[in-house]
Protein backbone atom coordinates (compact mmCIF):
# COMPACT_ATOMS: atom_id res chain seq x y z
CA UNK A 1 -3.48 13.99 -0.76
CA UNK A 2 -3.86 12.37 2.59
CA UNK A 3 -6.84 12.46 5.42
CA UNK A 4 -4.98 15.21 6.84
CA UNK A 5 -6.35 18.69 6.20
CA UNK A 6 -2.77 20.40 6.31
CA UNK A 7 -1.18 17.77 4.00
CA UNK A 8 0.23 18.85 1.02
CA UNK A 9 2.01 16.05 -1.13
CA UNK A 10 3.04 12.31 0.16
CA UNK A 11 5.49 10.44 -1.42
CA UNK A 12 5.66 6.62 -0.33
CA UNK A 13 8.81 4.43 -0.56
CA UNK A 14 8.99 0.54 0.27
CA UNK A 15 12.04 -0.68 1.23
CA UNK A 16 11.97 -4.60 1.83
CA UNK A 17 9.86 -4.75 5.82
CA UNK A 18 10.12 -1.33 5.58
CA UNK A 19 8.60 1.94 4.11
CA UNK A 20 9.10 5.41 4.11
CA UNK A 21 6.97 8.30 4.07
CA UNK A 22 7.62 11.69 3.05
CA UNK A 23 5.16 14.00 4.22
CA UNK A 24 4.72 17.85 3.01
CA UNK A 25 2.67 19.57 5.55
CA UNK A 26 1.65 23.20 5.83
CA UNK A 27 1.67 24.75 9.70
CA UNK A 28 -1.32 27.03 10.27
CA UNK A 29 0.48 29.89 8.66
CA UNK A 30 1.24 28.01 5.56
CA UNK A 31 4.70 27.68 6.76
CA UNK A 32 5.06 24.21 4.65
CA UNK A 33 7.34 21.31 6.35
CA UNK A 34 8.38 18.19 6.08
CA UNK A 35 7.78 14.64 7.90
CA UNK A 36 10.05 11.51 7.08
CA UNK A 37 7.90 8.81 9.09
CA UNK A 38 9.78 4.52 9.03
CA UNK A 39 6.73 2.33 9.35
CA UNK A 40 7.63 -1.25 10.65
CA UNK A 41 5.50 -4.65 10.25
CA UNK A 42 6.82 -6.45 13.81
CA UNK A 43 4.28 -9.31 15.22
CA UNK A 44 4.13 -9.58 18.81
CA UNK A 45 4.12 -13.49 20.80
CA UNK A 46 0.88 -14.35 19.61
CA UNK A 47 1.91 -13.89 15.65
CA UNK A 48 -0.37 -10.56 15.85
CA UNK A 49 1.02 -7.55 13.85
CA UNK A 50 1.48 -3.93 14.30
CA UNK A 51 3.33 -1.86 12.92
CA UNK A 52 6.64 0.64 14.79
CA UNK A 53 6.58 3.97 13.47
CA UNK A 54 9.40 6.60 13.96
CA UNK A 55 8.44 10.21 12.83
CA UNK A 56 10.96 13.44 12.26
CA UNK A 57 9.84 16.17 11.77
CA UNK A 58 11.80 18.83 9.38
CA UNK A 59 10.88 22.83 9.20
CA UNK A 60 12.18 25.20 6.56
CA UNK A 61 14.76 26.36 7.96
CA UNK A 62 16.58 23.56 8.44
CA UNK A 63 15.92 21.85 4.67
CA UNK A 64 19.41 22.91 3.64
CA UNK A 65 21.22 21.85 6.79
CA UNK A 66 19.42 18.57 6.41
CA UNK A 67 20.13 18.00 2.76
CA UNK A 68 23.36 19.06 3.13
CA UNK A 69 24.29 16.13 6.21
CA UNK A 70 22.34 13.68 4.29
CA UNK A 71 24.36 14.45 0.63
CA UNK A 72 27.59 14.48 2.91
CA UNK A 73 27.09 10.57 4.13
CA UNK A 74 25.53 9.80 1.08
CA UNK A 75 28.66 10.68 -0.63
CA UNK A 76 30.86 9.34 1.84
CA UNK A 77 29.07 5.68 1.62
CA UNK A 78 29.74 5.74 -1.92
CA UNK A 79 33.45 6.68 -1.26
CA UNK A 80 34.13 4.10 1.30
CA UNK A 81 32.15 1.08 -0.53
CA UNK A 82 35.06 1.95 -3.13
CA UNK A 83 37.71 1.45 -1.54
């Protein structure tokens, strides 16, 4: 569990200069929902690093929609890298 009082569960995935977090979070009204943040090392002129984050945020009703457009390209990757 994270810092965050409403956090839930975290799941972390590195991915080469890249990692993924998957965030459960629960709204005031325990409403629980999801946040897929990309976290990027970049270093600036001086050779200093920071680090690019992108956040989405994903509520309950949208979790099907969502896994069902991410299953579709998923699916469709694996079709076309077979041809």
């Amino acid at each position: 569990m994270g810092n965050d009082q409403n956090e839930i569960y975290s799941k972390v995935v590195r991915a080469g200069k890249r990692t993924y977090f998957f965030d459960i979070k629960a709204t005031k009204g325990n409403d629980l929902y999801l946040t897929l943040t990309e976290s990027k090392k970049t270093y600036n002129e001086d050779g200093e690093s920071s680090f690019q984050k992108h956040k989405i945020f994903l509520y309950k009703e949208d979790f099907e929609k969502f896994k069902d457009g991410l299953d579709d390209v998923l699916q469709k990757i694996e079709e076309l890298k077979n041809q």
